[in-house]
PDB file of N, CA and C in Angstrom:
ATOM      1  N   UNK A   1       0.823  -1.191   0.000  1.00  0.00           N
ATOM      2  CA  UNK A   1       0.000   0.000   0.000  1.00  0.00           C
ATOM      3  C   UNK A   1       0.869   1.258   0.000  1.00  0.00           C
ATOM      4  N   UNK A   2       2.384   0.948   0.936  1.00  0.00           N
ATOM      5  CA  UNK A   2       2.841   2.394   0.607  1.00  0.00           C
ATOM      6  C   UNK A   2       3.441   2.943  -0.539  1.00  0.00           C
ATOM      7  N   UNK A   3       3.708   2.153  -1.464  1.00  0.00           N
ATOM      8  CA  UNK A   3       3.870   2.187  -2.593  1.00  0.00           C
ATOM      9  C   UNK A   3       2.452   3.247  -3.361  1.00  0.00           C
ATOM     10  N   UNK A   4       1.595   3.119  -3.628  1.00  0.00           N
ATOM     11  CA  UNK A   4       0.635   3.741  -3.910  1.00  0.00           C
ATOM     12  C   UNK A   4       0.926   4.987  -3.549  1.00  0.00           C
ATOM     13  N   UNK A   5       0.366   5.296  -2.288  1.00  0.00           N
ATOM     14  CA  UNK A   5       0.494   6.991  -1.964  1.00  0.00           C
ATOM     15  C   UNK A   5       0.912   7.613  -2.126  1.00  0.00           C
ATOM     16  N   UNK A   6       2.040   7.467  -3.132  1.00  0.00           N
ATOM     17  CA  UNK A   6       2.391   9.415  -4.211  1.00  0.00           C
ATOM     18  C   UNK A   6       1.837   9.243  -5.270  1.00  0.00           C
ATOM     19  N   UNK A   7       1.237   8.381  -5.726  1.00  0.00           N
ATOM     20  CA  UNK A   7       0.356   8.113  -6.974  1.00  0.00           C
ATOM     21  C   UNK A   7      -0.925   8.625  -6.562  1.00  0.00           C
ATOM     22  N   UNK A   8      -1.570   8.254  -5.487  1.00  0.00           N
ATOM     23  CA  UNK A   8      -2.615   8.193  -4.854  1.00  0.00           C
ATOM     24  C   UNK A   8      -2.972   9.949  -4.552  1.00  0.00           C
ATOM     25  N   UNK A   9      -1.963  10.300  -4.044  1.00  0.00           N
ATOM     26  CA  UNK A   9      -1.912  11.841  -3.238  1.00  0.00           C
ATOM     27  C   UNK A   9      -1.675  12.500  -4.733  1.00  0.00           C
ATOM     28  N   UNK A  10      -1.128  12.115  -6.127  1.00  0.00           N
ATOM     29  CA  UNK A  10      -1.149  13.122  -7.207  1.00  0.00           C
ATOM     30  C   UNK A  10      -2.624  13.329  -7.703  1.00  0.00           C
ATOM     31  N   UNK A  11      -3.111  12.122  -8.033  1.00  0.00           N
ATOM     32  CA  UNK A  11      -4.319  11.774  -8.046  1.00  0.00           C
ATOM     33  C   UNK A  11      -5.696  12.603  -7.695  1.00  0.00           C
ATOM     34  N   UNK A  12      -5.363  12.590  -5.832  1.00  0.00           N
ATOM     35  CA  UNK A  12      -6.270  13.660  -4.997  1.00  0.00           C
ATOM     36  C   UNK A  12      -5.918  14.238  -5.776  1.00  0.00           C
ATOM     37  N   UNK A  13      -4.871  15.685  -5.883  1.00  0.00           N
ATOM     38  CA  UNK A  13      -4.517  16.592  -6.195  1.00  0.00           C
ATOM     39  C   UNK A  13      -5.104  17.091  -7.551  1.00  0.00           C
ATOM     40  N   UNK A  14      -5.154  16.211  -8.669  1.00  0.00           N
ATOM     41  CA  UNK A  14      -5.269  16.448  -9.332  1.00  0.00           C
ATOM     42  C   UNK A  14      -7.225  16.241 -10.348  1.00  0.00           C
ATOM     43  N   UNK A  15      -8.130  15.869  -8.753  1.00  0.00           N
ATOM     44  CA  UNK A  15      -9.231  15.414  -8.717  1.00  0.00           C
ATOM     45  C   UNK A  15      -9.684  14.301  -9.783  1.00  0.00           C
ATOM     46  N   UNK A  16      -8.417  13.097  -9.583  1.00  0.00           N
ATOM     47  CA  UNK A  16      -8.995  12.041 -10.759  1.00  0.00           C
ATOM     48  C   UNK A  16     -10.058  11.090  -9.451  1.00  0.00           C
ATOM     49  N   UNK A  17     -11.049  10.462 -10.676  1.00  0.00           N
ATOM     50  CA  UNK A  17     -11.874   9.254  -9.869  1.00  0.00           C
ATOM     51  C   UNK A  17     -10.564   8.273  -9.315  1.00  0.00           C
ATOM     52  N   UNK A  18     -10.832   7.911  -8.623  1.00  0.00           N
ATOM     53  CA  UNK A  18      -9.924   6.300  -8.559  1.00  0.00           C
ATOM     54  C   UNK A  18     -10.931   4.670  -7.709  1.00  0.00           C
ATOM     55  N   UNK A  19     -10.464   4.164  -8.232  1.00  0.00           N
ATOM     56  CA  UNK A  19     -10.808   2.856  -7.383  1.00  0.00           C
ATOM     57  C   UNK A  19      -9.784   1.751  -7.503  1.00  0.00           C
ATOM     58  N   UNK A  20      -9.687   1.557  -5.796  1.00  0.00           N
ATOM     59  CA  UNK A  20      -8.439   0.863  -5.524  1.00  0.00           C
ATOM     60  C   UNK A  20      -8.993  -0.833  -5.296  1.00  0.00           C
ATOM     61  N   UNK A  21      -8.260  -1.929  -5.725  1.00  0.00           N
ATOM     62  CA  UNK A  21      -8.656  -3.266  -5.800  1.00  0.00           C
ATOM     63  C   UNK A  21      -7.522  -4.052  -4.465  1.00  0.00           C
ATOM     64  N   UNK A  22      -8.614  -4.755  -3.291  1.00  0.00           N
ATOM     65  CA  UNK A  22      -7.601  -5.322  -2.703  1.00  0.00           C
ATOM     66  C   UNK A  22      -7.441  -6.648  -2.871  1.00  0.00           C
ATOM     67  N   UNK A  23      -6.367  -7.922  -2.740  1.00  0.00           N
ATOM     68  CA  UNK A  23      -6.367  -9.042  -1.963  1.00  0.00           C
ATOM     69  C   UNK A  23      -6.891  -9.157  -1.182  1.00  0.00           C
ATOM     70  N   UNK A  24      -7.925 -10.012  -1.071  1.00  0.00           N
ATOM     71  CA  UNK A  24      -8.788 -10.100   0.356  1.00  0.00           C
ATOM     72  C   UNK A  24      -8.537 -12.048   0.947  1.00  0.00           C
ATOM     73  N   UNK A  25      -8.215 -12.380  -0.318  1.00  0.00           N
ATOM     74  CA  UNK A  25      -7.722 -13.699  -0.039  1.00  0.00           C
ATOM     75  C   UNK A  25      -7.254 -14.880  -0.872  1.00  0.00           C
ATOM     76  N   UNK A  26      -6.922 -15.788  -0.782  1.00  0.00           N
ATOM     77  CA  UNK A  26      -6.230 -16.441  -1.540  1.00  0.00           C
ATOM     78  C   UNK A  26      -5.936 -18.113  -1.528  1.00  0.00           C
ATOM     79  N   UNK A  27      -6.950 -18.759  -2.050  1.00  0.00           N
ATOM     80  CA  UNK A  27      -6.360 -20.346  -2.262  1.00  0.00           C
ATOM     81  C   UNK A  27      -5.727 -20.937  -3.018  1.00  0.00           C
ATOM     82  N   UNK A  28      -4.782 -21.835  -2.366  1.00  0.00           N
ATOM     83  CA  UNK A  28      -3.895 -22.136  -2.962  1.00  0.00           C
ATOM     84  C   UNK A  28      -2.825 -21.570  -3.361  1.00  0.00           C
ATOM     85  N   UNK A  29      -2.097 -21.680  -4.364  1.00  0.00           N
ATOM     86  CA  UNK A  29      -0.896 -20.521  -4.657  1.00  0.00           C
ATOM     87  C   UNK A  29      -1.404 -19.632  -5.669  1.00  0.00           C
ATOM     88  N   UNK A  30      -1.135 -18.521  -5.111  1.00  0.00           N
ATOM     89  CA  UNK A  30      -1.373 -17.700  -5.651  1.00  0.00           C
ATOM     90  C   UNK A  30      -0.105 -16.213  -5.906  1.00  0.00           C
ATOM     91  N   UNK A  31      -0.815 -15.147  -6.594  1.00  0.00           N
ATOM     92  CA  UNK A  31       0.561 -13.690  -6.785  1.00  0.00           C
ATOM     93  C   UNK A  31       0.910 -13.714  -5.968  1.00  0.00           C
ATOM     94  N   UNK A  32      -0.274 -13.266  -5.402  1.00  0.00           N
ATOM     95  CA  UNK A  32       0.221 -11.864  -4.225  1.00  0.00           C
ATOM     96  C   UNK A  32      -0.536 -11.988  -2.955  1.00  0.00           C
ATOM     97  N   UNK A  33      -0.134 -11.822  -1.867  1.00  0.00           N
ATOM     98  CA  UNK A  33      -0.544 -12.323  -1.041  1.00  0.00           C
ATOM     99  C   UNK A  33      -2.125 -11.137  -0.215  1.00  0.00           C
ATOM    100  N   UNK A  34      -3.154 -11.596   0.743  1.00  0.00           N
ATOM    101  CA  UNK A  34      -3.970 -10.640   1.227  1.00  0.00           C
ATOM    102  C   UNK A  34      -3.747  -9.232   1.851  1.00  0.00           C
ATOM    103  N   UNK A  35      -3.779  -8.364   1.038  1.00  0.00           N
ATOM    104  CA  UNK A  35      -3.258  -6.792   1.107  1.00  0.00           C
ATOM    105  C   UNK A  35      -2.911  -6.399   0.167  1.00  0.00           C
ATOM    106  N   UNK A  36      -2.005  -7.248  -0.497  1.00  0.00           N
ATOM    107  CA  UNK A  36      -1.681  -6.073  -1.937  1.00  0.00           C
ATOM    108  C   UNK A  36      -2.759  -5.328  -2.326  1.00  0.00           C
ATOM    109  N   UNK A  37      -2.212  -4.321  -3.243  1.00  0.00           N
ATOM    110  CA  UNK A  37      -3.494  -3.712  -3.771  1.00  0.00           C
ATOM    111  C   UNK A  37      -2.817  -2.781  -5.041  1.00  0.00           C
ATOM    112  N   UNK A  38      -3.580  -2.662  -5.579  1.00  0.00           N
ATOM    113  CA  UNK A  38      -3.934  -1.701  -6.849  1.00  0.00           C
ATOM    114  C   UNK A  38      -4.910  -0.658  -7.392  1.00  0.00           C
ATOM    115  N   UNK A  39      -4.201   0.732  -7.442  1.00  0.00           N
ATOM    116  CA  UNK A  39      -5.060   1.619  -7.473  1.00  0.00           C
ATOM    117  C   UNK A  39      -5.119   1.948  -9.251  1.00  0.00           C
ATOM    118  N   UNK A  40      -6.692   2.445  -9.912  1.00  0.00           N
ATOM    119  CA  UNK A  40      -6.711   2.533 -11.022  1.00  0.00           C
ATOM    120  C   UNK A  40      -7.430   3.767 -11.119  1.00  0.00           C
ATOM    121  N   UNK A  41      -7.090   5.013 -11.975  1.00  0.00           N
ATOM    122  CA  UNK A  41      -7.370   6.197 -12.010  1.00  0.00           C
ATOM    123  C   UNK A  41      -8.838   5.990 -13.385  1.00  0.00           C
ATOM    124  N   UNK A  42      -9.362   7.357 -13.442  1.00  0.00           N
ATOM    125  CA  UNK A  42     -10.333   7.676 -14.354  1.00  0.00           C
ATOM    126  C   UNK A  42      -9.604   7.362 -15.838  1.00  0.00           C
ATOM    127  N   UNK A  43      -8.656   7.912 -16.257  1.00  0.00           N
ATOM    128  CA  UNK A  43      -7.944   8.001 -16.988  1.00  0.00           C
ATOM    129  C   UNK A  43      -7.211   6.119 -17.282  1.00  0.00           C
ATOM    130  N   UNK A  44      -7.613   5.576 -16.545  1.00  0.00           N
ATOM    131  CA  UNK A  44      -6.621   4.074 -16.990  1.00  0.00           C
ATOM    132  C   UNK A  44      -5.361   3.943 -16.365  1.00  0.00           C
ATOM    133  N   UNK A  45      -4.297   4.951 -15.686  1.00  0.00           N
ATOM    134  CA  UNK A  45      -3.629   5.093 -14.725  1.00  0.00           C
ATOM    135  C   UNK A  45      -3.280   3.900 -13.839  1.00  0.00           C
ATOM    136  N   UNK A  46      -2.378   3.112 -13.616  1.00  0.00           N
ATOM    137  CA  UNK A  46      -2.182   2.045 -12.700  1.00  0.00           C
ATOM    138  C   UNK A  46      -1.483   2.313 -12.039  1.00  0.00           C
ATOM    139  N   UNK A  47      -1.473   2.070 -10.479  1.00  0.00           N
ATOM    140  CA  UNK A  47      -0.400   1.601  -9.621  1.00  0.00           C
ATOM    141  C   UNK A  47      -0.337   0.921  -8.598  1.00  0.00           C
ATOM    142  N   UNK A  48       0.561   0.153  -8.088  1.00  0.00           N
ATOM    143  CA  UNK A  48       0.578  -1.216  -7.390  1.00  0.00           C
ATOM    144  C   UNK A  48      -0.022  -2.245  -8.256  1.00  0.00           C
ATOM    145  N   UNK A  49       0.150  -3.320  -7.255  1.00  0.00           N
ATOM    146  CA  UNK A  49      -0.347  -4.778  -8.267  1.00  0.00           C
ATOM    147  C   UNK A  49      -0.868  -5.879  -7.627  1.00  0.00           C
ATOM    148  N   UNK A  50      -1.933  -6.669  -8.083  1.00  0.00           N
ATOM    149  CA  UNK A  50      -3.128  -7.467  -7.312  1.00  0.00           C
ATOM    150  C   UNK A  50      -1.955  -9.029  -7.779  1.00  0.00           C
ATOM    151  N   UNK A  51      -1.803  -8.884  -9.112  1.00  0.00           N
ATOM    152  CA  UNK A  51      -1.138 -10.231  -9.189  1.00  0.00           C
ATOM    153  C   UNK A  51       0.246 -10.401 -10.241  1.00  0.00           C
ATOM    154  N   UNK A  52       0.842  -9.359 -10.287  1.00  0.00           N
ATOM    155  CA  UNK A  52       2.166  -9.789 -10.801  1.00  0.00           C
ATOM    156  C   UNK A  52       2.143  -9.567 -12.146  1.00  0.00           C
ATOM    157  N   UNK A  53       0.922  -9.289 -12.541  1.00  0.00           N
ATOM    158  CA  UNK A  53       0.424  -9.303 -13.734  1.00  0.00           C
ATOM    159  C   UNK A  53      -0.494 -10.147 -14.944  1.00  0.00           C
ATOM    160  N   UNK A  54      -0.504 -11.034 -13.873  1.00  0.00           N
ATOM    161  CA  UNK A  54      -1.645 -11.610 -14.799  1.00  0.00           C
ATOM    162  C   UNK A  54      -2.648 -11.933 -15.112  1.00  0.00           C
ATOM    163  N   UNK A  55      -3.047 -10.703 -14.078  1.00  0.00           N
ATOM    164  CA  UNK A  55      -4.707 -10.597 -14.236  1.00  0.00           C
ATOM    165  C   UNK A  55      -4.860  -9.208 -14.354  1.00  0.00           C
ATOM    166  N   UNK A  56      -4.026  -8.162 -14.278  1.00  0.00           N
ATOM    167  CA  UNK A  56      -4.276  -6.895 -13.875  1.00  0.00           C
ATOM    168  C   UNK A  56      -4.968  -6.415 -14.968  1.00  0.00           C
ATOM    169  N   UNK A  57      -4.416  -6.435 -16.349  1.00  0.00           N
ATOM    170  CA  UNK A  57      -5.865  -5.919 -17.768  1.00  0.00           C
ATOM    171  C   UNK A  57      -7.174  -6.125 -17.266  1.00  0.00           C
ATOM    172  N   UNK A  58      -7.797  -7.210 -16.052  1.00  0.00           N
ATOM    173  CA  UNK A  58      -9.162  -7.531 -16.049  1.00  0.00           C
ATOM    174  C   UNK A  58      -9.217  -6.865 -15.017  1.00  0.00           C
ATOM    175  N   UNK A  59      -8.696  -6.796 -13.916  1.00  0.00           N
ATOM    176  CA  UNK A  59      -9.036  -6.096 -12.956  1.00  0.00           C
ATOM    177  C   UNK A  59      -9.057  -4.360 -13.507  1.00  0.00           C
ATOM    178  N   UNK A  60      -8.067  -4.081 -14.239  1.00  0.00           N
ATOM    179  CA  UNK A  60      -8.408  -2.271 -14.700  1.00  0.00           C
ATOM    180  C   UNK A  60     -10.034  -2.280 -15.421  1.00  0.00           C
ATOM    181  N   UNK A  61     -10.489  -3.285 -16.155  1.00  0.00           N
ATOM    182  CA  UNK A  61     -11.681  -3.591 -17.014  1.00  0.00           C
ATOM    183  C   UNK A  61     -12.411  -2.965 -15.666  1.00  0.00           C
ATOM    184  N   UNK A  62     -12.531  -3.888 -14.542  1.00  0.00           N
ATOM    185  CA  UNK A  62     -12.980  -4.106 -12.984  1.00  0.00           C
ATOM    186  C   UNK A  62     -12.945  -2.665 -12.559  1.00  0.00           C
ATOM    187  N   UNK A  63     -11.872  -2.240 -12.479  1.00  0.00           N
ATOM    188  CA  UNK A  63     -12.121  -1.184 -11.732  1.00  0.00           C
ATOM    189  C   UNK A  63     -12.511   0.629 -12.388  1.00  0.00           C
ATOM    190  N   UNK A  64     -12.637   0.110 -13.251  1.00  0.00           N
ATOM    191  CA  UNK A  64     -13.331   1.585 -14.646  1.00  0.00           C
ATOM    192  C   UNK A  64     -14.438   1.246 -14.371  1.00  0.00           C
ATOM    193  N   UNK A  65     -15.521  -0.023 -14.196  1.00  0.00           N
ATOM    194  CA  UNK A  65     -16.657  -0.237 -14.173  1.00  0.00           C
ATOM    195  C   UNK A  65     -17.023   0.017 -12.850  1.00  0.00           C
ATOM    196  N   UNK A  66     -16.577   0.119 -11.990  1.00  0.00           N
ATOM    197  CA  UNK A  66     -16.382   0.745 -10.321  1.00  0.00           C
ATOM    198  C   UNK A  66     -16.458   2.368 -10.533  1.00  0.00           C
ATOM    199  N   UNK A  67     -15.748   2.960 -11.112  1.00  0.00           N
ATOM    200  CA  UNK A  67     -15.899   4.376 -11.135  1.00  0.00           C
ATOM    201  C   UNK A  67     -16.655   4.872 -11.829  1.00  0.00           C
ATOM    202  N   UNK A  68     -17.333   4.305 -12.834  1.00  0.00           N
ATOM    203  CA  UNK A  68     -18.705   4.668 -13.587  1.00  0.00           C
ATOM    204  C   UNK A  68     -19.137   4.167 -12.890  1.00  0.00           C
ATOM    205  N   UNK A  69     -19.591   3.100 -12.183  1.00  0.00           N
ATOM    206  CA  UNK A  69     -21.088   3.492 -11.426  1.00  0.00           C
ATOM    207  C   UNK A  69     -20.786   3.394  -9.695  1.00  0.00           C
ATOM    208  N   UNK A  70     -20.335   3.407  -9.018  1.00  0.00           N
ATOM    209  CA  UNK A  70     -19.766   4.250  -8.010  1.00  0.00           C
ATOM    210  C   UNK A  70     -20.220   2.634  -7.069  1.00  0.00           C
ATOM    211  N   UNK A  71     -19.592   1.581  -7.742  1.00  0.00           N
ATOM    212  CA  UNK A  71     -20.097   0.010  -6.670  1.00  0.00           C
ATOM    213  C   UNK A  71     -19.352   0.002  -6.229  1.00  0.00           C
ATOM    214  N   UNK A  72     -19.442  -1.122  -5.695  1.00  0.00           N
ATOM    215  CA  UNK A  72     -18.593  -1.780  -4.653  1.00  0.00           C
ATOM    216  C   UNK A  72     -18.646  -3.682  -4.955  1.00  0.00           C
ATOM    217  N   UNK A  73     -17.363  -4.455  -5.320  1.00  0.00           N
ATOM    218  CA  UNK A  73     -17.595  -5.578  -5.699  1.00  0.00           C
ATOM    219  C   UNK A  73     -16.480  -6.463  -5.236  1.00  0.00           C
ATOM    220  N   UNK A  74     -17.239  -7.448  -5.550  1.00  0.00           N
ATOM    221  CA  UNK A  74     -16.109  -8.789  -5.037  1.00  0.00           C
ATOM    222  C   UNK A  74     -15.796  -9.234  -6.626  1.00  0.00           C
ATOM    223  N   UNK A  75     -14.781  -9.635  -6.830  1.00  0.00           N
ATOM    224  CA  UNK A  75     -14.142 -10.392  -7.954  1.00  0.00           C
ATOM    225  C   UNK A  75     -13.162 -11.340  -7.863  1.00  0.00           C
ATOM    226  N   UNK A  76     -13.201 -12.351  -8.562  1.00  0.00           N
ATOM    227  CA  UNK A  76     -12.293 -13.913  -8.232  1.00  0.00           C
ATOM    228  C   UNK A  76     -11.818 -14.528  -9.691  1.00  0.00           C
ATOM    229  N   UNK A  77     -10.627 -14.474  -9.457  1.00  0.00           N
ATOM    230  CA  UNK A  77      -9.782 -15.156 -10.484  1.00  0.00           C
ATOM    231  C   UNK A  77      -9.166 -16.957 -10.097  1.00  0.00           C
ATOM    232  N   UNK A  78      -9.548 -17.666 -10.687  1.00  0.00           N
ATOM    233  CA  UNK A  78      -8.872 -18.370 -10.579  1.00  0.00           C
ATOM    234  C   UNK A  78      -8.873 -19.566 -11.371  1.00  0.00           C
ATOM    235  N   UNK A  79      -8.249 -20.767 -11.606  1.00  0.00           N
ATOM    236  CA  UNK A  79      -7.169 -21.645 -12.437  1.00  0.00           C
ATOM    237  C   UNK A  79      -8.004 -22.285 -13.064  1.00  0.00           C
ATOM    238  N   UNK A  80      -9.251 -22.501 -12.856  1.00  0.00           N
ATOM    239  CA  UNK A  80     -10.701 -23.009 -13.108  1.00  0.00           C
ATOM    240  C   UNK A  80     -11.486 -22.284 -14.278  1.00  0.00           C
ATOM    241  N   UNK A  81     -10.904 -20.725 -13.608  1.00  0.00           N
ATOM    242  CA  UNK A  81     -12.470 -19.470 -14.531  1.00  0.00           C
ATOM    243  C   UNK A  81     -11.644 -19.216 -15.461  1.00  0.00           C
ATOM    244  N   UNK A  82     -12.205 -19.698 -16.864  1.00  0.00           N
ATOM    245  CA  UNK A  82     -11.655 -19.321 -18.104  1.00  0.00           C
ATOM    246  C   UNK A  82     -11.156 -18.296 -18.631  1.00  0.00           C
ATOM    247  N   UNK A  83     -11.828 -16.905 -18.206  1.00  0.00           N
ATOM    248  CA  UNK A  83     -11.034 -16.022 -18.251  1.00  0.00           C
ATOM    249  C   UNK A  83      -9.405 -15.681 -17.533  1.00  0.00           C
ATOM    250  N   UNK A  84      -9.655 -16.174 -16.114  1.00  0.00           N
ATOM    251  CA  UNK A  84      -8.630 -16.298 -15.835  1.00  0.00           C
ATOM    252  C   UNK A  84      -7.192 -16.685 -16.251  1.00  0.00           C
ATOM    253  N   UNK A  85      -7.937 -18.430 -16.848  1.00  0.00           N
ATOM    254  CA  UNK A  85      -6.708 -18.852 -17.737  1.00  0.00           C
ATOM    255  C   UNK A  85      -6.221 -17.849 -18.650  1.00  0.00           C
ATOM    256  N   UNK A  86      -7.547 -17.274 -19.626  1.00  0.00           N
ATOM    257  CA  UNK A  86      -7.296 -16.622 -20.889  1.00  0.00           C
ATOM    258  C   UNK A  86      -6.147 -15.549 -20.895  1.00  0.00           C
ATOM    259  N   UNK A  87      -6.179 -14.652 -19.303  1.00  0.00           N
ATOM    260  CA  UNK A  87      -5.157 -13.908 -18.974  1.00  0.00           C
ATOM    261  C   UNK A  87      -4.120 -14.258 -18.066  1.00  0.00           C
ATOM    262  N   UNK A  88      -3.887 -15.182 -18.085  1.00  0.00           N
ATOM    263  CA  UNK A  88      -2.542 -16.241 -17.637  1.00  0.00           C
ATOM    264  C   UNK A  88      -2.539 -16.637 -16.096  1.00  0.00           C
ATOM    265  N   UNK A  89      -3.607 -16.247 -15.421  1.00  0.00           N
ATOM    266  CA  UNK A  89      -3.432 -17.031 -14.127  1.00  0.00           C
ATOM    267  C   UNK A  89      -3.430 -18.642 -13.744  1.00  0.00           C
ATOM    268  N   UNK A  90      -2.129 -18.308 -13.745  1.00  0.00           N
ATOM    269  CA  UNK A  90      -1.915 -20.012 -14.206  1.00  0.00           C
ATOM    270  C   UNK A  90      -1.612 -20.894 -12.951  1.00  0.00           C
ATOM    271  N   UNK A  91      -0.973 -20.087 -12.158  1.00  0.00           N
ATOM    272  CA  UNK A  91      -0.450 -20.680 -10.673  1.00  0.00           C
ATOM    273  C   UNK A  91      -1.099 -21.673 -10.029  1.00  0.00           C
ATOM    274  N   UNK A  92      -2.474 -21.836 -10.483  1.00  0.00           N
ATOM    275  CA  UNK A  92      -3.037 -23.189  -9.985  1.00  0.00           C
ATOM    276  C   UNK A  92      -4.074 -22.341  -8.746  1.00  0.00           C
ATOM    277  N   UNK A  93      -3.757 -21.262  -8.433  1.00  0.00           N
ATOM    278  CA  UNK A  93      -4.776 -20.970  -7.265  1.00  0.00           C
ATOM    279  C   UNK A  93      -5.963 -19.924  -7.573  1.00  0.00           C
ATOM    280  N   UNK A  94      -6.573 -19.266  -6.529  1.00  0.00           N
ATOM    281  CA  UNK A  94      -8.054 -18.392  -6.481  1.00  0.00           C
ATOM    282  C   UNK A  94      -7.882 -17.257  -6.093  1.00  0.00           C
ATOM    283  N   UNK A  95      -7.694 -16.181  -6.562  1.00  0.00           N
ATOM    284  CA  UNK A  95      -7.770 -14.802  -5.614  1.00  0.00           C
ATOM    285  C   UNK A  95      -9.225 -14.276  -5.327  1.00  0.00           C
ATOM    286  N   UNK A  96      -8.991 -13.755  -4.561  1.00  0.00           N
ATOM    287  CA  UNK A  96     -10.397 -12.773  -4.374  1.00  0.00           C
ATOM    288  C   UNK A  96      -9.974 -11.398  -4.066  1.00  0.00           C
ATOM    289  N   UNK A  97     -10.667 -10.599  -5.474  1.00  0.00           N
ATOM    290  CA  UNK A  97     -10.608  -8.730  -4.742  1.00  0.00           C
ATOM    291  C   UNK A  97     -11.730  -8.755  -4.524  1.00  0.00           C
ATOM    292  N   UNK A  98     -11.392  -7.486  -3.595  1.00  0.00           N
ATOM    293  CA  UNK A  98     -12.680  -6.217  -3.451  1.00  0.00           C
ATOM    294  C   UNK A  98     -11.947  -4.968  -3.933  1.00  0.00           C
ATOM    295  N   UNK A  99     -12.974  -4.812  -4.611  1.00  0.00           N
ATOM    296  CA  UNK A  99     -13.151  -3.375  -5.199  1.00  0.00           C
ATOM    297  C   UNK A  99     -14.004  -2.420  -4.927  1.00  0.00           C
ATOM    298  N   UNK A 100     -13.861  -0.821  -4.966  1.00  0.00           N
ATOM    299  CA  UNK A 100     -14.074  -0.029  -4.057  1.00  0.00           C
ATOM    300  C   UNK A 100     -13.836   1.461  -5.085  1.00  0.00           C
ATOM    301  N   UNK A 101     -14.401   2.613  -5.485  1.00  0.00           N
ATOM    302  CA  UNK A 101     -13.514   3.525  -5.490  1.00  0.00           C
ATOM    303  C   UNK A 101     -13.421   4.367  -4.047  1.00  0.00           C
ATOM    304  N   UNK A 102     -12.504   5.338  -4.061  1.00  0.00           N
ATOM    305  CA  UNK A 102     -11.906   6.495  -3.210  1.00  0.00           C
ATOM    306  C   UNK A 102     -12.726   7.345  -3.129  1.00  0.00           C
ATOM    307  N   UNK A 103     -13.410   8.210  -1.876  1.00  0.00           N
ATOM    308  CA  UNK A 103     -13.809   8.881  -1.592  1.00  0.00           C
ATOM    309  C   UNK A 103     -13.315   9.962  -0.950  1.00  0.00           C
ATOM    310  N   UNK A 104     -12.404  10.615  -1.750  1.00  0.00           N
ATOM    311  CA  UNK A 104     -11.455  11.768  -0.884  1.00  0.00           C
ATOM    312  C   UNK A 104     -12.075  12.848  -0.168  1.00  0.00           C
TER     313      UNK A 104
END
């Protein structure tokens, strides 16, 4: 997370939407462990990372659809859900975000 916050604080500053995606949990092997996180601006903007990369294109999909309509969601990748494969989560395990935007 501290990684984020000069991204995060330009962001404020600069009044973009954002919505940040966390690890909330994880079976099996998986990226990144419960906490990482990734913040995604109005603009498409990334920073930090949910999984190393190989899910993050779906999660930015995820989190643009969070800042147009101002939800709040659970989302799960894993070795099973075809999309998942399609964007290489291959590790054999399940993540789960929550997604959220920022309310500065």
């Amino acid at each position: 997370m501290r990684e984020l916050l000069k991204d995060l604080k330009a962001w404020q500053r600069q009044g973009k939407k954002t919505a940040i995606a966390r690890v909330v949990d994880v079976e099996g092997s998986g990226p990144r462990l419960p906490g990482a996180a990734m913040a995604v601006n109005e603009d498409g903007a990334v920073s930090g990372s949910v999984s190393g990369g190989c899910v993050e294109g779906a999660v930015v999909v995820e989190a643009l659809e969070v800042i147009a309509d101002g939800s709040r969601r659970m989302v799960t990748f894993g070795y099973s859900d075809d999309e998942a494969f399609a964007v290489g989560l291959t590790c054999g395990g399940t993540i789960h975000l929550f997604l959220e935007t920022l309310d500065w």
